[in-house]
PDB file of N, CA and C in Angstrom:
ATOM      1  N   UNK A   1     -11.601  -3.265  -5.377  1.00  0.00           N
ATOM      2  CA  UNK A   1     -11.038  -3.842  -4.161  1.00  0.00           C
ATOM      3  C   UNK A   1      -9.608  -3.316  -3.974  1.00  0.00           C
ATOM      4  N   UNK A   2      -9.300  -2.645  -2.513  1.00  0.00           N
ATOM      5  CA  UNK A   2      -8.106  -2.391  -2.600  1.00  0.00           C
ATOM      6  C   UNK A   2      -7.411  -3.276  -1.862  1.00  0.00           C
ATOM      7  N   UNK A   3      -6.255  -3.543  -1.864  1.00  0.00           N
ATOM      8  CA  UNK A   3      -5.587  -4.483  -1.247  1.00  0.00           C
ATOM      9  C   UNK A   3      -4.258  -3.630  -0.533  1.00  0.00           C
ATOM     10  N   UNK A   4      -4.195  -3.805   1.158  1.00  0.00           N
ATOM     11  CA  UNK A   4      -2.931  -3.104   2.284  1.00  0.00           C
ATOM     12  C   UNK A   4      -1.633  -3.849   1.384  1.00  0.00           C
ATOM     13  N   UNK A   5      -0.907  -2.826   1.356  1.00  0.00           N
ATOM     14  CA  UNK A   5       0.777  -3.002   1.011  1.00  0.00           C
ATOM     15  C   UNK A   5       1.266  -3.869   2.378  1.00  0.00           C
ATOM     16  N   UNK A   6       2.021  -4.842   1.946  1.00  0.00           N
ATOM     17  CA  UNK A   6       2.807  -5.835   2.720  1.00  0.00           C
ATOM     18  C   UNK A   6       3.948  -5.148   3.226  1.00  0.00           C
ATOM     19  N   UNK A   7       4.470  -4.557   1.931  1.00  0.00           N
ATOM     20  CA  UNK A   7       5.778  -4.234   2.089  1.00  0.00           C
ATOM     21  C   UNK A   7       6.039  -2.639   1.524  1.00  0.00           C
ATOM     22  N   UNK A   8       7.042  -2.241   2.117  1.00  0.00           N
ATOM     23  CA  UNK A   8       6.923  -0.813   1.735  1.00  0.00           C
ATOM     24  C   UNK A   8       9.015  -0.765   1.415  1.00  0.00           C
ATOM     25  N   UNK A   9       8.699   0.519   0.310  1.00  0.00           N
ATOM     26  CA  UNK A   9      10.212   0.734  -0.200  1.00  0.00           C
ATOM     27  C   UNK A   9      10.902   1.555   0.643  1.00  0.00           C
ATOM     28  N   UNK A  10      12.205   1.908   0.548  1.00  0.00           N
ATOM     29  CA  UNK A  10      13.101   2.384   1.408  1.00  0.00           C
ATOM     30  C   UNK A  10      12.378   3.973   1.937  1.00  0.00           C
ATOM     31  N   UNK A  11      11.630   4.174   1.029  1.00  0.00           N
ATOM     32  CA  UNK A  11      11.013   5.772   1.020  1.00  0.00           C
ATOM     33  C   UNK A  11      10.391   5.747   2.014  1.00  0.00           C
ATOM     34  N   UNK A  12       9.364   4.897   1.507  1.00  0.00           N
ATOM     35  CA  UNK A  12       8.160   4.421   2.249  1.00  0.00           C
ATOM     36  C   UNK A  12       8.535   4.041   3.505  1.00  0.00           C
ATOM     37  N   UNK A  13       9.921   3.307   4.038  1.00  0.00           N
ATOM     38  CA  UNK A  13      10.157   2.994   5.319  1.00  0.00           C
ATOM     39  C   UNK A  13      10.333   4.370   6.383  1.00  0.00           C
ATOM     40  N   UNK A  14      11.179   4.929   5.589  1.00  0.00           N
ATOM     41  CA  UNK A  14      11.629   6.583   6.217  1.00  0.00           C
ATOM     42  C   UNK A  14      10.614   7.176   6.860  1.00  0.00           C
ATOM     43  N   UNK A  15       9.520   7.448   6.339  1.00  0.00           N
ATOM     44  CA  UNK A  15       7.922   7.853   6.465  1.00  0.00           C
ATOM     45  C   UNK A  15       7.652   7.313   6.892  1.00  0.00           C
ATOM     46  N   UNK A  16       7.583   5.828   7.332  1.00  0.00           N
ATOM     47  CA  UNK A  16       6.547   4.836   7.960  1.00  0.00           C
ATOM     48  C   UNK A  16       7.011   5.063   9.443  1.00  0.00           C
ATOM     49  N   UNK A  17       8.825   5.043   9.751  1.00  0.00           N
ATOM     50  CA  UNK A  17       8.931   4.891  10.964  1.00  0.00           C
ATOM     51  C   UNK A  17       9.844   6.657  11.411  1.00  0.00           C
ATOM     52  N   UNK A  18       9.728   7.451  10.601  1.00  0.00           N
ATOM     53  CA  UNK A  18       9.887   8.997  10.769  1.00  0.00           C
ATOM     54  C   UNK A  18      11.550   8.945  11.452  1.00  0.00           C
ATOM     55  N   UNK A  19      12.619   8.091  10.842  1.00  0.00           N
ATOM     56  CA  UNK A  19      13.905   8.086  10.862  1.00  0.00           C
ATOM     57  C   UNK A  19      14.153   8.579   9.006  1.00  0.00           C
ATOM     58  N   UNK A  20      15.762   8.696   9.043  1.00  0.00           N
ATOM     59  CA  UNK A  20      15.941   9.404   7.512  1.00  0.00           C
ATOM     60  C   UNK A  20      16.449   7.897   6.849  1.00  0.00           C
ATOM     61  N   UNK A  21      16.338   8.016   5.460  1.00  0.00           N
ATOM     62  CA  UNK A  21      16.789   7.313   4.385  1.00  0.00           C
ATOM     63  C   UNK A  21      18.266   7.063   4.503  1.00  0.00           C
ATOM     64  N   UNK A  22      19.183   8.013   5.282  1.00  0.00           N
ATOM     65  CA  UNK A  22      20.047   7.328   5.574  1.00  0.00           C
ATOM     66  C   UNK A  22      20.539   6.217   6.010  1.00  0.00           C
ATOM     67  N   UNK A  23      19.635   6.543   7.430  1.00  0.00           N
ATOM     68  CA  UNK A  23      20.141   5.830   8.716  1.00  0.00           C
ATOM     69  C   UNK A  23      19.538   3.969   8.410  1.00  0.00           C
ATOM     70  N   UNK A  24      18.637   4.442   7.250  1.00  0.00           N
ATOM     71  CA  UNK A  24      18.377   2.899   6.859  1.00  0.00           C
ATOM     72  C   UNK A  24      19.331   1.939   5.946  1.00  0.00           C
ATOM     73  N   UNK A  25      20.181   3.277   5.246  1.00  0.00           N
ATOM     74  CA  UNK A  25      21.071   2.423   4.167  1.00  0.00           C
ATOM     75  C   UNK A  25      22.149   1.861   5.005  1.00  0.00           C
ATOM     76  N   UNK A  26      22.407   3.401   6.040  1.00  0.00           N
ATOM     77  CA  UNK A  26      23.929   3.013   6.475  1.00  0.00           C
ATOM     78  C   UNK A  26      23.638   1.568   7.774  1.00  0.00           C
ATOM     79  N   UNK A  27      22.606   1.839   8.612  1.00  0.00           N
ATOM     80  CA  UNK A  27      22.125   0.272   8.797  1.00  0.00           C
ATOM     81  C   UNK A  27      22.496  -1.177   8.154  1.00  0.00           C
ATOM     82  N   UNK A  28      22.089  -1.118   7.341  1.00  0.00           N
ATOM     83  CA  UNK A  28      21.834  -1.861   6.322  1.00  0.00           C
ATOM     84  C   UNK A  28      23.384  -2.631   5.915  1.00  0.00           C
ATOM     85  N   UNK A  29      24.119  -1.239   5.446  1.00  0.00           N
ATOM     86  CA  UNK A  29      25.454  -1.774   5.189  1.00  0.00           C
ATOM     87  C   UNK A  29      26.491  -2.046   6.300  1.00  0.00           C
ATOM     88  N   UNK A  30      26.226  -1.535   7.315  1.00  0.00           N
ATOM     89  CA  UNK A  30      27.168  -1.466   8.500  1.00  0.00           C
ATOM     90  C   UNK A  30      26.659  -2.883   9.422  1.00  0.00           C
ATOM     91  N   UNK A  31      25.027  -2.776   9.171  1.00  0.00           N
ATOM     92  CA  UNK A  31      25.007  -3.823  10.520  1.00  0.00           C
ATOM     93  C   UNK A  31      24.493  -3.144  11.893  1.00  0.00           C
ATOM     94  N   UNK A  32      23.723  -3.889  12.349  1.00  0.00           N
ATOM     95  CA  UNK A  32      23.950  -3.616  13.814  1.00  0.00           C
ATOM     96  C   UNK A  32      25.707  -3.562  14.789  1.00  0.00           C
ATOM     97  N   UNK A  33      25.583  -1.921  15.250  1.00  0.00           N
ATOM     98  CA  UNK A  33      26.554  -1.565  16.243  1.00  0.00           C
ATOM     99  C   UNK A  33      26.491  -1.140  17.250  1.00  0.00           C
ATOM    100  N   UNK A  34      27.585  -1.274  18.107  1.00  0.00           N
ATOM    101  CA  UNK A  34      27.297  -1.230  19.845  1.00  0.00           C
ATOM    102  C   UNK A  34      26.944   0.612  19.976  1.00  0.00           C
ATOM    103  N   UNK A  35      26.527   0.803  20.649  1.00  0.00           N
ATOM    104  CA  UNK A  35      25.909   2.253  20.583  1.00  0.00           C
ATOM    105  C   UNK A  35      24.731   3.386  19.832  1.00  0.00           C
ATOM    106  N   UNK A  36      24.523   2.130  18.906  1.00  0.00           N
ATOM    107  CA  UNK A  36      23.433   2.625  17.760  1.00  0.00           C
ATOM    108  C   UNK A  36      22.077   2.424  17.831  1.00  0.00           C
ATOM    109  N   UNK A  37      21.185   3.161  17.225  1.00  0.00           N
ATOM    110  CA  UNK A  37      19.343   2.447  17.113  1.00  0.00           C
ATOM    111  C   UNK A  37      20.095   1.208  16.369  1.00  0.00           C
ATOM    112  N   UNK A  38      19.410   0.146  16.702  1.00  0.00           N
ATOM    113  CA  UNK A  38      19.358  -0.969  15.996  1.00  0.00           C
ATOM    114  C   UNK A  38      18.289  -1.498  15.392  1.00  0.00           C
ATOM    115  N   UNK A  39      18.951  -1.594  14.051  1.00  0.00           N
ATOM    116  CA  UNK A  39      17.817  -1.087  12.777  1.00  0.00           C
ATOM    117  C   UNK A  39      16.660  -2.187  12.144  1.00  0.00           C
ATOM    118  N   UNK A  40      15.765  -1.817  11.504  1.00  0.00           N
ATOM    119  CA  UNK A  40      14.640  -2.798  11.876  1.00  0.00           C
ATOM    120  C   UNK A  40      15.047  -3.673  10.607  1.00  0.00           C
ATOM    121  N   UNK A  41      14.641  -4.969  10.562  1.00  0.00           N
ATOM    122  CA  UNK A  41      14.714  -6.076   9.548  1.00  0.00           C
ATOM    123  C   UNK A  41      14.471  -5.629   8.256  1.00  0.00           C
ATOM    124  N   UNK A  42      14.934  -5.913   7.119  1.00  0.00           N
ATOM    125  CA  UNK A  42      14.413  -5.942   5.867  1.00  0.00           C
ATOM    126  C   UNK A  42      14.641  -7.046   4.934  1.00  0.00           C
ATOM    127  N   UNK A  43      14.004  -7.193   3.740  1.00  0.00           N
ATOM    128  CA  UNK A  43      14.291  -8.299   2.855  1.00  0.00           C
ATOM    129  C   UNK A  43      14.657  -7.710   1.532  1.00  0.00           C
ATOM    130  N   UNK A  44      15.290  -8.783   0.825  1.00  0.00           N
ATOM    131  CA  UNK A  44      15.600  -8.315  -0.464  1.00  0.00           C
ATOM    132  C   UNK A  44      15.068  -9.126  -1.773  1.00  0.00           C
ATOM    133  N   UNK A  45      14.120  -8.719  -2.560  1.00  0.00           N
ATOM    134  CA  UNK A  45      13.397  -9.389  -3.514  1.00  0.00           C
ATOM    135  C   UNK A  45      14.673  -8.544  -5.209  1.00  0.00           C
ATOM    136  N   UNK A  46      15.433  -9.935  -5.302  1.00  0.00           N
ATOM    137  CA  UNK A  46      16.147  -9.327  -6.544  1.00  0.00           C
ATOM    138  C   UNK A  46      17.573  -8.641  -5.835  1.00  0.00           C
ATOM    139  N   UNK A  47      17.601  -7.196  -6.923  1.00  0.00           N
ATOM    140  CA  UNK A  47      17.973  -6.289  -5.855  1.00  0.00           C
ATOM    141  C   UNK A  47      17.442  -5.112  -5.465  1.00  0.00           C
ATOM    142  N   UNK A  48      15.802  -5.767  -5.141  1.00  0.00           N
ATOM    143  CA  UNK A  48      15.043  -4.048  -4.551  1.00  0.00           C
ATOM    144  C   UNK A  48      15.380  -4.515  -2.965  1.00  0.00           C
ATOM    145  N   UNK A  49      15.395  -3.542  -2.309  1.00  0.00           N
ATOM    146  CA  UNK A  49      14.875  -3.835  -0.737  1.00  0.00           C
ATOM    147  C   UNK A  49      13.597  -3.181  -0.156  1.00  0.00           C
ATOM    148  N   UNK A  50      12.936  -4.163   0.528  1.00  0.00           N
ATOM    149  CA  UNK A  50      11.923  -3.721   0.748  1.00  0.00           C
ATOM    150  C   UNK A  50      11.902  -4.060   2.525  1.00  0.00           C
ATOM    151  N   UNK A  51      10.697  -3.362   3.466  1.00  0.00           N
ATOM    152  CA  UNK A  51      10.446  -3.612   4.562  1.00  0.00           C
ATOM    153  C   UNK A  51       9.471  -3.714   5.030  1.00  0.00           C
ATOM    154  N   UNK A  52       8.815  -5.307   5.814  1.00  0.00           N
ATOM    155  CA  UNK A  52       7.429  -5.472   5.711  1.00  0.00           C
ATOM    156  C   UNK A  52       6.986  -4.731   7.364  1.00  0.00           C
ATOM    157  N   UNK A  53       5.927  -4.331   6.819  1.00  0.00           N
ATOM    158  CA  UNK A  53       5.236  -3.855   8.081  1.00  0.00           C
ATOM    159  C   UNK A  53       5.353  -4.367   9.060  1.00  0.00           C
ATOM    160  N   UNK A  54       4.619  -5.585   9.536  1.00  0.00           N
ATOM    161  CA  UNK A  54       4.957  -6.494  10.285  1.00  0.00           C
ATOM    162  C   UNK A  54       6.254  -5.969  11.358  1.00  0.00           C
ATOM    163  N   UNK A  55       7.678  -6.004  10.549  1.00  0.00           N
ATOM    164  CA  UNK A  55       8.848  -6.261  11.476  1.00  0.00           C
ATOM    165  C   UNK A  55       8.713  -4.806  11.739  1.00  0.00           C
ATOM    166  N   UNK A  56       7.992  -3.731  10.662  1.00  0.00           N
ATOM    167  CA  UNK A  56       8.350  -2.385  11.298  1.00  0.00           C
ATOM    168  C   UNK A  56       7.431  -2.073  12.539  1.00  0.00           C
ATOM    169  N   UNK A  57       6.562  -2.138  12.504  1.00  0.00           N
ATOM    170  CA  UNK A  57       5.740  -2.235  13.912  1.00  0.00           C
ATOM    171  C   UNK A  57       6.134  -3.252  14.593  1.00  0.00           C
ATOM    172  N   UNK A  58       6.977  -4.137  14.758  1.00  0.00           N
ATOM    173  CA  UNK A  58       7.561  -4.645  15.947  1.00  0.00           C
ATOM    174  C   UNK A  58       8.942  -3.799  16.687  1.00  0.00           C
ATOM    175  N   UNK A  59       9.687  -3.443  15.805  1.00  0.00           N
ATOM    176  CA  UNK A  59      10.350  -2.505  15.591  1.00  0.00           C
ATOM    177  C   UNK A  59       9.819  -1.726  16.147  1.00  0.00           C
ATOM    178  N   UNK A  60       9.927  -0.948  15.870  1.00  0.00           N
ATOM    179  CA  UNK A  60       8.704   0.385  16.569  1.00  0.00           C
ATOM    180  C   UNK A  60       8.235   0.475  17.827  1.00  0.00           C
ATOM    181  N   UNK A  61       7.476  -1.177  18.563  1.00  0.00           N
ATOM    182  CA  UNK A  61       6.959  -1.502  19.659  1.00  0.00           C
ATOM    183  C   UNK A  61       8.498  -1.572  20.356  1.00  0.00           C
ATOM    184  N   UNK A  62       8.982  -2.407  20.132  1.00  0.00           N
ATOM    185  CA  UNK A  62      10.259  -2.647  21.203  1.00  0.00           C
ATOM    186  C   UNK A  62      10.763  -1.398  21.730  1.00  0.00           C
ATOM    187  N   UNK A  63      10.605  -0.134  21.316  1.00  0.00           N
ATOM    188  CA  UNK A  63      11.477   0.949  21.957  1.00  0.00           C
ATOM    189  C   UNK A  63      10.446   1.322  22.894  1.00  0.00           C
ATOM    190  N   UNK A  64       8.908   1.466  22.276  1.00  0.00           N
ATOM    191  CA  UNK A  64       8.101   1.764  23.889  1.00  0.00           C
ATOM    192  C   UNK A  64       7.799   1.077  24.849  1.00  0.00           C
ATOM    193  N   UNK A  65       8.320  -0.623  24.823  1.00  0.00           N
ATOM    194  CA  UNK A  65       8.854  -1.497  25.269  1.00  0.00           C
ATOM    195  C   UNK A  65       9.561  -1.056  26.015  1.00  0.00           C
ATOM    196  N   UNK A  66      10.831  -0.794  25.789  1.00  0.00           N
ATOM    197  CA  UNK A  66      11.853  -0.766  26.938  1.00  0.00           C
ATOM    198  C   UNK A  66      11.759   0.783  27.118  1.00  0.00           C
ATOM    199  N   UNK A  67      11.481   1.890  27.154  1.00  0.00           N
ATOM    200  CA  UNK A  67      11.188   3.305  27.578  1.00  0.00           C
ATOM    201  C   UNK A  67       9.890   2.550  28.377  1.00  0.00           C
ATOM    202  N   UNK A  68       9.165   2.258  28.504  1.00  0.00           N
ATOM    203  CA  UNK A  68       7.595   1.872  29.518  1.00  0.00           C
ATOM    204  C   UNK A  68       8.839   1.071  30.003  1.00  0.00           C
ATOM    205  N   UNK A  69       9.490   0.109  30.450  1.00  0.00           N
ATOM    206  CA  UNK A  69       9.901  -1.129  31.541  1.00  0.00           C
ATOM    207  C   UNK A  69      10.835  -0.010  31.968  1.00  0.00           C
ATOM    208  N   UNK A  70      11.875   1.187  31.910  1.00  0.00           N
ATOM    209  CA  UNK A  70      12.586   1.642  32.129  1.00  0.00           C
ATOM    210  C   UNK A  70      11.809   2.348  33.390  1.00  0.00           C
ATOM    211  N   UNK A  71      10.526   2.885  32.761  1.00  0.00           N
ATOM    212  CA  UNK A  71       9.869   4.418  33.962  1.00  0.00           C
ATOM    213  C   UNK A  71       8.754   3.150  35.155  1.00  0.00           C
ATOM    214  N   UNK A  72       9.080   2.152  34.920  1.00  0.00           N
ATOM    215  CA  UNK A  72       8.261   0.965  35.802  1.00  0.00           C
ATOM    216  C   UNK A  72       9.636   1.007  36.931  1.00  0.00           C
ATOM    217  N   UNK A  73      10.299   1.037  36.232  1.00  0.00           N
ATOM    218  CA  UNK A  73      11.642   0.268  36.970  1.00  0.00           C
ATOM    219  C   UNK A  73      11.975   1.400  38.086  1.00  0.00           C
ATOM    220  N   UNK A  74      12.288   2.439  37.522  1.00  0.00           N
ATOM    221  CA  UNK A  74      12.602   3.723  38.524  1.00  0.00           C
ATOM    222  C   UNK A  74      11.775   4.292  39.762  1.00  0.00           C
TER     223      UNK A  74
END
């Protein structure tokens, strides 16, 4: 029996949503800022960080979200 990963590691996020390992740390430490992708949720078990699918495919949805309401709008 195999069982779907909940949660995936910083690697695994990079790959999941095809942004770099950076842009997740410096996220991470900086915060959401005015002018920036604003970066998807994560949790911290200990001190690993991990990011559950879930918020990354919401994540993910919200930008073709507002790119689709943008080309409605025009």
């Amino acid at each position: 029996m195999t069982v779907a990963k909940r949660a995936l590691t910083e690697i695994e996020t990079a790959e999941y949503i095809g942004m770099s390992r950076s842009f997740l740390r410096q996220s991470r430490m900086e915060g959401n800022r005015d002018n920036r992708t604003k970066a998807p949720k994560f949790i911290k078990i200990g001190r690993s960080v991990r990011y559950l699918i879930e918020d990354l495919d919401n994540w993910l949805d919200s930008f073709y979200k507002q790119s689709h309401l943008m080309e409605v709008g025009a």
